[in-house]
Structures are given as structure tokens and as C-alpha cells.
N, C-alpha and C. Protein backbone atom coordinates (compact mmCIF):
# COMPACT_ATOMS: atom_id res chain seq x y z
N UNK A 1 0.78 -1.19 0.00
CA UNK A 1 0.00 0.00 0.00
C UNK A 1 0.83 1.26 0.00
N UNK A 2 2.09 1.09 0.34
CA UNK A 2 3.21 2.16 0.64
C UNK A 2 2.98 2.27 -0.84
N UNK A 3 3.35 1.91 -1.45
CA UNK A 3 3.51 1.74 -3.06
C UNK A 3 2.94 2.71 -3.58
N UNK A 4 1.04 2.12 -3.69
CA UNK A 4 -0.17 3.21 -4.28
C UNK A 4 -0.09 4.10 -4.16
N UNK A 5 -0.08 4.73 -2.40
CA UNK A 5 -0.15 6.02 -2.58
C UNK A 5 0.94 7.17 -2.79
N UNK A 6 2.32 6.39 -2.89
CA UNK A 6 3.19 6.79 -3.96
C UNK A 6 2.64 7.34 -5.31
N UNK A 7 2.00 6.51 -6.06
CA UNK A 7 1.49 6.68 -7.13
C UNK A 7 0.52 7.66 -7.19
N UNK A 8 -0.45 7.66 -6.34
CA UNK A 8 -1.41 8.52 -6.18
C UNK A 8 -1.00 9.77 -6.23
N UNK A 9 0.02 10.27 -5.30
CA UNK A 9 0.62 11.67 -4.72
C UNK A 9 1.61 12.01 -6.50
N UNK A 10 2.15 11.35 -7.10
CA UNK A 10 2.47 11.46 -8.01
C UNK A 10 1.83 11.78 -9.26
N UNK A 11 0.81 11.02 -9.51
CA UNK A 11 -0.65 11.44 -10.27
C UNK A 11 -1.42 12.75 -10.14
N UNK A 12 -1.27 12.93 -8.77
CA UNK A 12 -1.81 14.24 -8.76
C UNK A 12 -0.66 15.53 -8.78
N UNK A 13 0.68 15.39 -8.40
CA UNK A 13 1.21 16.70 -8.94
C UNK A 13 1.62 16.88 -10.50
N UNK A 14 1.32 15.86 -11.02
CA UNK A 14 1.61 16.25 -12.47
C UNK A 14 0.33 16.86 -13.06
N UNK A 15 -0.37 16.19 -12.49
CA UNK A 15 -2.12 17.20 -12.93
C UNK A 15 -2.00 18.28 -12.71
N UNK A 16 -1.44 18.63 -11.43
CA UNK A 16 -1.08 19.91 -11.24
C UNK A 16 -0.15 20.97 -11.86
N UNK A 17 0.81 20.41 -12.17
CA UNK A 17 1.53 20.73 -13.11
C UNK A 17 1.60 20.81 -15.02
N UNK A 18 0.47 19.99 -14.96
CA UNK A 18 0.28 20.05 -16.36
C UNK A 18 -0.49 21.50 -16.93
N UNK A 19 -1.80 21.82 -15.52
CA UNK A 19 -2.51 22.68 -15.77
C UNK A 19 -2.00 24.43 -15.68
N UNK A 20 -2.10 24.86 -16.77
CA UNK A 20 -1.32 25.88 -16.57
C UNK A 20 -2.20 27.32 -15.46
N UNK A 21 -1.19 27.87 -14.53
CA UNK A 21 -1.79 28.66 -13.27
C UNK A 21 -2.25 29.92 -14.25
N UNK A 22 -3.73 30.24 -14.17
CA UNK A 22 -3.57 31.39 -14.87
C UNK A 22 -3.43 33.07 -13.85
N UNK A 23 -2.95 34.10 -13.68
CA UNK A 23 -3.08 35.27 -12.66
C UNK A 23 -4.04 36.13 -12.98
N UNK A 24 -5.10 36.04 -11.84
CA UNK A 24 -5.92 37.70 -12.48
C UNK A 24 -5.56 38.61 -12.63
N UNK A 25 -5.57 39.27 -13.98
CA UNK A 25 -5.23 40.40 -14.69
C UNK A 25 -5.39 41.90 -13.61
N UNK A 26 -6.48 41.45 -13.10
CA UNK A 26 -7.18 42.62 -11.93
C UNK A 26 -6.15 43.13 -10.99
N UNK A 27 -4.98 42.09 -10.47
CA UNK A 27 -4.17 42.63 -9.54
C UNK A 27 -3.48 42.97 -9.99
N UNK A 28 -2.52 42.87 -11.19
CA UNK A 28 -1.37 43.98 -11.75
C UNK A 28 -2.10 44.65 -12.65
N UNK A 29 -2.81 45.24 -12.71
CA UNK A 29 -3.99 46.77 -13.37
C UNK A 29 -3.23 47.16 -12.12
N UNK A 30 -4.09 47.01 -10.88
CA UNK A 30 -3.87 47.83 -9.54
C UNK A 30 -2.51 47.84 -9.33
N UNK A 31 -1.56 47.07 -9.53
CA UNK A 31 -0.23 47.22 -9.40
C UNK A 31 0.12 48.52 -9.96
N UNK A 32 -0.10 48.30 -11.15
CA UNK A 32 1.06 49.50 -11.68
C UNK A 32 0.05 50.57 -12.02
N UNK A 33 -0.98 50.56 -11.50
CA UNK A 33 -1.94 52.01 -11.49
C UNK A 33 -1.21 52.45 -10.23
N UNK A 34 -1.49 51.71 -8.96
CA UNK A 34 -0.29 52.04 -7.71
C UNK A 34 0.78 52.49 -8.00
N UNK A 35 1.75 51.73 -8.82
CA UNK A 35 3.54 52.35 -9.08
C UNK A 35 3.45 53.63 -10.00
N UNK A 36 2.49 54.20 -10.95
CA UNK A 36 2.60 54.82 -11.77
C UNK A 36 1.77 56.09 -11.26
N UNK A 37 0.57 56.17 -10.10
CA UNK A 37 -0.43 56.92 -9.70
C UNK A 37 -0.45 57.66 -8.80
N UNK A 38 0.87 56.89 -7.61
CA UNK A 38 1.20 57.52 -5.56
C UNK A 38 2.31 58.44 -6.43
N UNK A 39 3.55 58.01 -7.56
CA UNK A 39 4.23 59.21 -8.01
C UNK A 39 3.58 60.68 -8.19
N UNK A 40 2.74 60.45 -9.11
CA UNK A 40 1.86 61.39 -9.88
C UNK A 40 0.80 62.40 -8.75
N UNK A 41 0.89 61.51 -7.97
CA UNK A 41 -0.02 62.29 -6.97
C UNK A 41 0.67 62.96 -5.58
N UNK A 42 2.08 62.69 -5.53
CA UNK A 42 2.80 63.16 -4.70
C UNK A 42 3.05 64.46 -5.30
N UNK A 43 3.40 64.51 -6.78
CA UNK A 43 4.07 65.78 -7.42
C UNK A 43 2.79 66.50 -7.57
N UNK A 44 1.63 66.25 -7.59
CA UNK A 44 1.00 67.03 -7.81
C UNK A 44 0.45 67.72 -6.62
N UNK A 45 0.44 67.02 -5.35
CA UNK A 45 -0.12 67.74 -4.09
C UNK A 45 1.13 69.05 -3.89
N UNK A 46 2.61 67.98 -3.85
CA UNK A 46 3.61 69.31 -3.79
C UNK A 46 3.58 70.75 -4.46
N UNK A 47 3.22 70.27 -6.03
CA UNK A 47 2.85 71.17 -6.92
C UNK A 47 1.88 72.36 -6.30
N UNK A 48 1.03 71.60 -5.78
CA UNK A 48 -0.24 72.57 -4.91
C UNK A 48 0.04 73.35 -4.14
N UNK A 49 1.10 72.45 -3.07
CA UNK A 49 1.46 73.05 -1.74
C UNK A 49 2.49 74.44 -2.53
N UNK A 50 3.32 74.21 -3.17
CA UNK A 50 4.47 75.25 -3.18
C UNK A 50 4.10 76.36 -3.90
N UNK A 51 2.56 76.25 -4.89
CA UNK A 51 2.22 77.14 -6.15
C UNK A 51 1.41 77.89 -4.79
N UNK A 52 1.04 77.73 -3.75
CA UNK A 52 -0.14 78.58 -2.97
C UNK A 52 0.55 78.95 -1.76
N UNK A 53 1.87 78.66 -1.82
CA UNK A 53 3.03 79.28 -0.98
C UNK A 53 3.21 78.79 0.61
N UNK A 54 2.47 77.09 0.81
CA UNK A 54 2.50 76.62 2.02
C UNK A 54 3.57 76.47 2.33
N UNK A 55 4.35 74.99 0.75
CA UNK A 55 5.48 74.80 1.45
C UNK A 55 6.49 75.65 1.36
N UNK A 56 6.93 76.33 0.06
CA UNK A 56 7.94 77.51 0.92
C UNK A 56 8.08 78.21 2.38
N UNK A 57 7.00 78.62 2.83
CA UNK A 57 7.03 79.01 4.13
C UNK A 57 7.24 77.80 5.40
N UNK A 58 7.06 76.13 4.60
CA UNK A 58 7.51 75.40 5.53
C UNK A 58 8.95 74.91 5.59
N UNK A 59 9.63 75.12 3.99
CA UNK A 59 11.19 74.81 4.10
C UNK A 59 11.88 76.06 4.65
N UNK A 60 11.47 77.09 5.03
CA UNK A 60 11.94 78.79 4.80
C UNK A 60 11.85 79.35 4.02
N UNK A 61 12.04 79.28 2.96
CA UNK A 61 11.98 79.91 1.72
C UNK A 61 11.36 81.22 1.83
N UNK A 62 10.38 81.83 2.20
CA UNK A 62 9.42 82.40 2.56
C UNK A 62 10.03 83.73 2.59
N UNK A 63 9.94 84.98 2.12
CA UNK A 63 10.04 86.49 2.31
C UNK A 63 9.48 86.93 3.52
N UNK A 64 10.38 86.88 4.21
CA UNK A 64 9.97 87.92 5.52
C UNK A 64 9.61 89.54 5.16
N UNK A 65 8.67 89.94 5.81
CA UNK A 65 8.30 91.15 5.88
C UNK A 65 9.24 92.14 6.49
N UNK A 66 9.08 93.54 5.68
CA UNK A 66 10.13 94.27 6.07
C UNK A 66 10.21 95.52 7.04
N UNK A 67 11.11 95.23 7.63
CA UNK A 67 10.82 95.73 8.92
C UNK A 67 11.21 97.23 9.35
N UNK A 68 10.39 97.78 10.40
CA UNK A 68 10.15 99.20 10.22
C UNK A 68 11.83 100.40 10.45
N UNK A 69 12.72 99.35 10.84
CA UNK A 69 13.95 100.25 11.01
C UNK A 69 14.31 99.97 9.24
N UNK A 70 14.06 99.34 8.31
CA UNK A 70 14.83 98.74 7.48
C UNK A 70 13.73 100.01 6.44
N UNK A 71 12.72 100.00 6.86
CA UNK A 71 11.88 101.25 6.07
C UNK A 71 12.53 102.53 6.25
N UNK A 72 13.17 103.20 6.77
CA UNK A 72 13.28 104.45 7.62
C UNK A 72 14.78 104.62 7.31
N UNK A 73 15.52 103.37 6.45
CA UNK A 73 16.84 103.50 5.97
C UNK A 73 16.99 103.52 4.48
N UNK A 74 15.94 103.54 3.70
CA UNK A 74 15.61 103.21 2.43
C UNK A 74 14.94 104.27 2.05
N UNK A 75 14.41 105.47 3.22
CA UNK A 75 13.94 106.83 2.76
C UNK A 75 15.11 107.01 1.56
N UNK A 76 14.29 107.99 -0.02
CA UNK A 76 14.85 108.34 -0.51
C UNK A 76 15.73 109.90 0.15
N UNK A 77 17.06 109.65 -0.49
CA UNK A 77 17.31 111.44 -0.45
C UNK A 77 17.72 111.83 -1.51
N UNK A 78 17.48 112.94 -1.76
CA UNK A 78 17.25 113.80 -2.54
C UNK A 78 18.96 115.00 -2.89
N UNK A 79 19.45 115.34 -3.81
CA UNK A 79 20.65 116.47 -3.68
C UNK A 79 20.49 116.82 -5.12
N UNK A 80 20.15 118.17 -4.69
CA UNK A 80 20.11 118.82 -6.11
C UNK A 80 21.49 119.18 -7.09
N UNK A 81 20.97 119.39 -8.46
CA UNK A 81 22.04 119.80 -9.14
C UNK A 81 21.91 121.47 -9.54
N UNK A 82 23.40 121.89 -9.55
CA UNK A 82 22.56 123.22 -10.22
C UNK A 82 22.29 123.41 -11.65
N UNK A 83 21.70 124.70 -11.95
CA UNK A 83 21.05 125.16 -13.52
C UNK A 83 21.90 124.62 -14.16
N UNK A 84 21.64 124.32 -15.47
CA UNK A 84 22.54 124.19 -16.92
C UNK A 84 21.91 124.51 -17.27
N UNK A 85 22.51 125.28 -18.50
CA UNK A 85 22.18 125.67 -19.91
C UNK A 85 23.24 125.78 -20.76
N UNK A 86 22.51 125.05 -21.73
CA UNK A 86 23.27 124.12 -22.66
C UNK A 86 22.97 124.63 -24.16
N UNK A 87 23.74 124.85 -25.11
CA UNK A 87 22.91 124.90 -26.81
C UNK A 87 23.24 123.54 -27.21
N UNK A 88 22.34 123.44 -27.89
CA UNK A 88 21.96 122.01 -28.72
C UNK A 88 22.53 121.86 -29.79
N UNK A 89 23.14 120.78 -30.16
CA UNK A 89 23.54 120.30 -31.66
C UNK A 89 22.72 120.86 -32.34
N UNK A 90 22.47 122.23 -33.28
CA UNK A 90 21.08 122.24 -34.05
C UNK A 90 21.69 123.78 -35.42
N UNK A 91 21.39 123.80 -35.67
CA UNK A 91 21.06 124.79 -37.14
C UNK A 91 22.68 125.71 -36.45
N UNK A 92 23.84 126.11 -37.01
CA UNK A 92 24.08 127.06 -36.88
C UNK A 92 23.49 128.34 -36.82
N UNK A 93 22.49 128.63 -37.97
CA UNK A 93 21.99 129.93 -38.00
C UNK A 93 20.71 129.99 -37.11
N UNK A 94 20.47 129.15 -36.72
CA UNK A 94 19.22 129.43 -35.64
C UNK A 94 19.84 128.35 -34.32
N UNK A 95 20.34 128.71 -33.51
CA UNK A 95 20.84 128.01 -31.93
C UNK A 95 19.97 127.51 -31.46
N UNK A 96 20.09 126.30 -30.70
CA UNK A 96 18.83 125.99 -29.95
C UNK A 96 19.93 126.01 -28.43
N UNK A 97 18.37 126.16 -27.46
CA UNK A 97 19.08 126.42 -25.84
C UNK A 97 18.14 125.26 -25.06
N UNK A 98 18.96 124.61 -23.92
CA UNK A 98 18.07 123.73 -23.34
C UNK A 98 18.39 124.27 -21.74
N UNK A 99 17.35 124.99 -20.86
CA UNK A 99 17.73 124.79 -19.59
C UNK A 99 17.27 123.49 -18.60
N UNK A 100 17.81 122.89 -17.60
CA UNK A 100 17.41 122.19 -17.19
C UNK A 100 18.00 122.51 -15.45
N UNK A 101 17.33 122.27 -14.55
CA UNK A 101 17.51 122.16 -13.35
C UNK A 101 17.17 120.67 -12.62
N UNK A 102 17.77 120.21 -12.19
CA UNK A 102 17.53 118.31 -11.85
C UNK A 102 17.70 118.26 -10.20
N UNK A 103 17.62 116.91 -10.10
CA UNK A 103 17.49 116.63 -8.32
C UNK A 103 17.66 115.04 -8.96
N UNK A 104 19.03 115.05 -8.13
CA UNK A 104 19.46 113.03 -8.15
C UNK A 104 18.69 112.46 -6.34
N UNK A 105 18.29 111.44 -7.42
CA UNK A 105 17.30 110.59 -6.15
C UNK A 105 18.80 109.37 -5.90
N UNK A 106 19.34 109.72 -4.64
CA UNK A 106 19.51 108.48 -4.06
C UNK A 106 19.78 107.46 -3.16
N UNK A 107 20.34 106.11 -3.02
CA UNK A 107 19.86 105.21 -2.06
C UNK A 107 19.92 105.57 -0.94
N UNK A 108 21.05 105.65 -0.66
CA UNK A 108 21.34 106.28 1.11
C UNK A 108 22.01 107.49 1.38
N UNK A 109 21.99 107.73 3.10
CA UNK A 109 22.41 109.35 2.92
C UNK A 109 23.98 109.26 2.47
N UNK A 110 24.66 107.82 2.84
CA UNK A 110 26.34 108.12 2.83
C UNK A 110 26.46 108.17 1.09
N UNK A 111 25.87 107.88 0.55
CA UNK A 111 26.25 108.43 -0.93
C UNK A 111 26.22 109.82 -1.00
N UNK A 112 25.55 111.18 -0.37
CA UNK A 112 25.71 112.36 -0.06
C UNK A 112 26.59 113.24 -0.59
N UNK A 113 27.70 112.26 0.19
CA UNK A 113 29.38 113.01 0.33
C UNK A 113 29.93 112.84 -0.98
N UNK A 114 29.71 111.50 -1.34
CA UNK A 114 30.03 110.99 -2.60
C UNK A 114 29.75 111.72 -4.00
N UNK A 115 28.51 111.79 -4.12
CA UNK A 115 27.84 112.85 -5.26
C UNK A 115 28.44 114.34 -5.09
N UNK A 116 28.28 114.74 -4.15
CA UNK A 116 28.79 116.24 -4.13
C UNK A 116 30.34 116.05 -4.05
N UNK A 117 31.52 115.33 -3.73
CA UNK A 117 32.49 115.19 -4.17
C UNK A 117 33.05 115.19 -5.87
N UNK A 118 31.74 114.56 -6.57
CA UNK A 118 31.78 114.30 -7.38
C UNK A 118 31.28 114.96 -8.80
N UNK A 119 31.00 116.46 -7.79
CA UNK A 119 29.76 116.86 -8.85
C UNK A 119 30.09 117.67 -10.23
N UNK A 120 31.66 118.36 -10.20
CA UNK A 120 32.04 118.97 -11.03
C UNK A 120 32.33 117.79 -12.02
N UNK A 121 32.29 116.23 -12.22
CA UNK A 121 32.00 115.37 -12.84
C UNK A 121 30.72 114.83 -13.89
N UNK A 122 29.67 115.12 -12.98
CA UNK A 122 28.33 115.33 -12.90
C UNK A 122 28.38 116.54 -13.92
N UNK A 123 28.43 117.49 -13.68
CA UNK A 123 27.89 118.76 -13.98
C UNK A 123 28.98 118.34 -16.20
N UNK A 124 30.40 118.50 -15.73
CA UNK A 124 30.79 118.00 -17.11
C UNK A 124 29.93 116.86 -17.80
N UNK A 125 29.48 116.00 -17.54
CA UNK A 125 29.18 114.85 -17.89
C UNK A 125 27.73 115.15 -18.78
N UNK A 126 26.67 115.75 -17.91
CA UNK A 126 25.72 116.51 -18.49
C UNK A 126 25.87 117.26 -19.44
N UNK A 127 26.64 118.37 -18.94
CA UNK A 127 26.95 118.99 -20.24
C UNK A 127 27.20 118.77 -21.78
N UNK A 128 28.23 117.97 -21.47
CA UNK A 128 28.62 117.72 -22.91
C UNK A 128 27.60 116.66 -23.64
N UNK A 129 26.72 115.88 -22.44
CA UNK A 129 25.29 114.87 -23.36
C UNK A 129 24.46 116.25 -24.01
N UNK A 130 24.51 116.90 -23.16
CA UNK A 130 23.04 117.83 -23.26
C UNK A 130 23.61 118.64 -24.80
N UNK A 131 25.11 118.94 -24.66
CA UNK A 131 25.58 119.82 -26.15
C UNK A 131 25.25 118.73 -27.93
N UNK A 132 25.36 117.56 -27.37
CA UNK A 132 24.80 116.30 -28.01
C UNK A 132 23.86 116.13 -28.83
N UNK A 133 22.64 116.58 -27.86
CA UNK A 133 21.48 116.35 -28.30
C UNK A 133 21.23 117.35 -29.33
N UNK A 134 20.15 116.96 -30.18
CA UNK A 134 19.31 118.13 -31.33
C UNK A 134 17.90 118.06 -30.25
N UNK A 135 17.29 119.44 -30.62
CA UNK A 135 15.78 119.80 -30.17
C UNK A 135 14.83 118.43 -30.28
N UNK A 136 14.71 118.03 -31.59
CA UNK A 136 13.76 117.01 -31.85
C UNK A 136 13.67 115.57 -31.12
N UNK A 137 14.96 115.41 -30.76
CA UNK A 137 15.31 113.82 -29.60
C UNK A 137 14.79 114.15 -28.05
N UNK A 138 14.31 115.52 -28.21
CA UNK A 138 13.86 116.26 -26.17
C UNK A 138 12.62 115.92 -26.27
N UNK A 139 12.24 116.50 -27.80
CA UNK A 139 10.60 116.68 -27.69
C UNK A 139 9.55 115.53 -27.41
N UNK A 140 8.56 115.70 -26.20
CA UNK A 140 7.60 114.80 -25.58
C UNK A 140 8.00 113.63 -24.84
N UNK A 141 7.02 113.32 -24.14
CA UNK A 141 7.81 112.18 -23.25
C UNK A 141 8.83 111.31 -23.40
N UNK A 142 8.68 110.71 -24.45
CA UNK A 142 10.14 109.57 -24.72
C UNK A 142 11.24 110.36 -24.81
N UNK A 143 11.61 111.36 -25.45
CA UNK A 143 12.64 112.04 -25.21
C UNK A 143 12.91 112.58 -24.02
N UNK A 144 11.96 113.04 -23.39
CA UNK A 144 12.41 113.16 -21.62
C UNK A 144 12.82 112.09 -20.99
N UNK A 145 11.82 111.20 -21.18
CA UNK A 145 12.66 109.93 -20.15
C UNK A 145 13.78 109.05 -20.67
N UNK A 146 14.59 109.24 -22.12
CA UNK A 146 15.53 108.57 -22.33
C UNK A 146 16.36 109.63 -21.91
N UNK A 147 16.53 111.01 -21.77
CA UNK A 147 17.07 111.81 -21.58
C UNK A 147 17.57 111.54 -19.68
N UNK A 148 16.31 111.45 -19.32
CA UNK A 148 16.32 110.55 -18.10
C UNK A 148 17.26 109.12 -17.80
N UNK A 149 17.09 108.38 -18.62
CA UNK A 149 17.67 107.38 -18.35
C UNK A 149 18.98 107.57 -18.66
N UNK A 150 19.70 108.25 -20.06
CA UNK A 150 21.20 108.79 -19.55
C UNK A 150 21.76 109.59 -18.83
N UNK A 151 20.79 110.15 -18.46
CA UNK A 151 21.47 110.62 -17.19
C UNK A 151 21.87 109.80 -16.14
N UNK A 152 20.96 109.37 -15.60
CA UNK A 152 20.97 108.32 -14.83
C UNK A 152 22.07 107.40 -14.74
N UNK A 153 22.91 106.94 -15.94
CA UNK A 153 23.66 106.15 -16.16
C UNK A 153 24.77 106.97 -16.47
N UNK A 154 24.81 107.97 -16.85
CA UNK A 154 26.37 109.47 -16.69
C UNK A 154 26.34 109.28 -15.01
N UNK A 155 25.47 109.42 -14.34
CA UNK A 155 25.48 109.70 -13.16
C UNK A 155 26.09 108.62 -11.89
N UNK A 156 25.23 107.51 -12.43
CA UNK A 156 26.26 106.02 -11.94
C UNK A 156 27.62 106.38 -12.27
N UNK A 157 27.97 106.36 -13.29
CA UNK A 157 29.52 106.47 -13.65
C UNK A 157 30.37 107.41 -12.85
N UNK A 158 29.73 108.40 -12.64
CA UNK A 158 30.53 109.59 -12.59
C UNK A 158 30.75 109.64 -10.63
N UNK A 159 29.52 108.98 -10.11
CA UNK A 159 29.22 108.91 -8.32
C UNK A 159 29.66 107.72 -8.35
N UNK A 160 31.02 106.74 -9.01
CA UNK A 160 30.58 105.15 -8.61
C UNK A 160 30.17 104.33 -7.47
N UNK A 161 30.82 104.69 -6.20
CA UNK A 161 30.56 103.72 -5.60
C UNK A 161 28.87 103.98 -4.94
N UNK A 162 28.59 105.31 -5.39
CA UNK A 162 27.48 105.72 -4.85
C UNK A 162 26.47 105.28 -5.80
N UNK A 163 25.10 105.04 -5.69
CA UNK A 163 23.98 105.15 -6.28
C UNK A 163 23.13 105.59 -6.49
N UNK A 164 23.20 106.19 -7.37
CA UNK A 164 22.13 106.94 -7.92
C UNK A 164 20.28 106.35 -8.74
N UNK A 165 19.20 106.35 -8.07
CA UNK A 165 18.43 105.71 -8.07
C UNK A 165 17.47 106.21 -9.25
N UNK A 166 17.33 108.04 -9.30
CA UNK A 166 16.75 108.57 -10.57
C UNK A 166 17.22 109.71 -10.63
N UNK A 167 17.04 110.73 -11.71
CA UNK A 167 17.19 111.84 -12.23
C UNK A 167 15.31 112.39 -11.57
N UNK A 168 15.35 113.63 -11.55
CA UNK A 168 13.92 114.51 -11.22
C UNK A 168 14.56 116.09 -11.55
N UNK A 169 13.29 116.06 -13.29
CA UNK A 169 13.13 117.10 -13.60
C UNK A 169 12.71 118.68 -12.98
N UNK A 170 13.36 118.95 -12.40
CA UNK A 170 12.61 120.31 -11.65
C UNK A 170 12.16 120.80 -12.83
N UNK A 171 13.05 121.57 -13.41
CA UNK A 171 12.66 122.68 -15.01
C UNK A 171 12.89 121.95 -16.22
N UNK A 172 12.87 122.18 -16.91
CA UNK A 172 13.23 121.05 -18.41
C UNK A 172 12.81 122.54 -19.59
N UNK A 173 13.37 123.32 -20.04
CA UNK A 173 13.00 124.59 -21.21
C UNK A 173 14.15 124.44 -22.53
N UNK A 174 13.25 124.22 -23.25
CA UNK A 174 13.90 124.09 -24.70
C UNK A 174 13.49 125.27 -25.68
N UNK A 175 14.68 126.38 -26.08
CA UNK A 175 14.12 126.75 -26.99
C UNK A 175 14.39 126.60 -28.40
């Protein structure tokens, strides 16, 4: 009888083995909807968190607000220039004249010393833009404010270590 059920136990794992195991399809769907879906949904909550400015403010990242001694050092100041008057690149037989009176805006007061050290620099520097120009490059806004903006940048040059933040037209007369 040892024998038979030798045989028996043998009979049946080859049945077993013959039949091929099939896997429901159902659990690797969910597999790799899982491996392909917890990614996708991590980047996208982060996405959320950092576009509405949670997590920056939870790594630091975050802009601190600025604080009232740090206001009160960032007042502009103000140092005027004096008059010019200048003639314009323009017609020999008819001169053109440009007066201008200005006020340099800038960062802090210790640039002060700097600019007015500097101003018979300043004052050349203008000049010879302003002898430059023709009437028609002044006239209406764009010509004021590019007129503006080289200044601005004569003015960097000429104050370097100081900064100069804007030019302010007091008078501006072209004739």
C-alpha cells in the first residue's frame, strides 16, 4: 500500500503541473496604477502646496516682511544739481538752448558726500550729453525719459561707488 499512494501523490502533482496557473489580470492593473499613480499624486499635491506658498514658508523659503527700522533707511534722499544751460547740436543759423535744473534721487544718505564730491564730474558729464542732443530727440515724453535714463547712467559712472536711483526734472526749457 506504501507503493499506491506513492502513485497517487504522483498522479496528482503532475495534474497539477500540467494545468497551466492562470493570474488575475485585476491585480497587476492595480499594481502598476499604484507604481505609476502615488508618483503622480505626490508631485501634484507638492505642486499645490508650493504654487499657494504653504510649502515655501515650511522649508523657509518664505520672504519675511520688512521691517520698520529697514523702512526708515531706504527713505529716498534727494541732492540737487545746479542750472545748466546748454545749446543744442542744431542749425548754426538758428541756436537751440536747453535749460534744465535736476534733483538726483539716491539710495542712502552716505552716498551724499560721494555725489557732491563728485559733482564737477556730474555737472561735465551733463553737459557735454546735453551739447549732443538736437531739439527734436527732447521733444515729448520719450525724449524726456531717455534723456532721463542717460542721465541716470552718466550719473552712476561719474558717483561710482554711490547710487544713484533717478534723475527729477525740476525745469526742463527748450528753446
Amino acid at each position: 500500500m506504501a507503493t499506491g499512494t506513492a502513485v497517487a501523490t504522483t498522479e496528482t502533482e503532475t495534474d497539477a503541473a500540467a494545468e497551466p496557473v492562470v493570474a488575475p489580470k485585476r491585480g497587476l492593473d492595480r499594481r502598476k496604477l499604484i507604481i505609476l499613480g502615488a508618483p503622480l499624486l505626490v508631485a501634484g499635491i507638492g505642486a499645490g502646496l508650493w504654487f499657494t506658498g504653504i510649502l515655501p514658508r515650511l522649508l523657509g523659503l518664505a520672504h519675511d516682511a520688512p521691517k520698520a527700522a529697514d523702512a526708515k533707511s531706504t527713505a529716498p534722499v534727494f541732492i540737487d544739481l545746479p542750472e545748466m544751460v546748454a545749446n543744442l547740436n542744431s542749425d548754426p543759423h538758428r541756436p537751440s538752448y536747453v535749460k534744465m535744473i535736476a534733483r538726483l534721487e539716491l539710495s542712502s544718505p552716505v552716498d551724499v558726500a560721494l555725489v557732491t564730491q563728485a559733482m564737477p564730474r556730474l555737472q561735465d558729464l551733463f553737459q557735454t550729453y546735453l551739447r549732443e542732443m538736437h531739439a527734436d530727440e527732447l521733444s515729448g515724453a520719450a525724449g524726456t525719459y531717455r534723456l532721463r535714463e542717460e542721465l541716470i547712467a552718466r550719473a552712476s559712472i561719474a558717483a561710482a561707488p554711490a547710487r544713484v536711483k533717478d534723475v527729477l526734472f525740476t525745469e526742463l526749457l527748450i528753446q
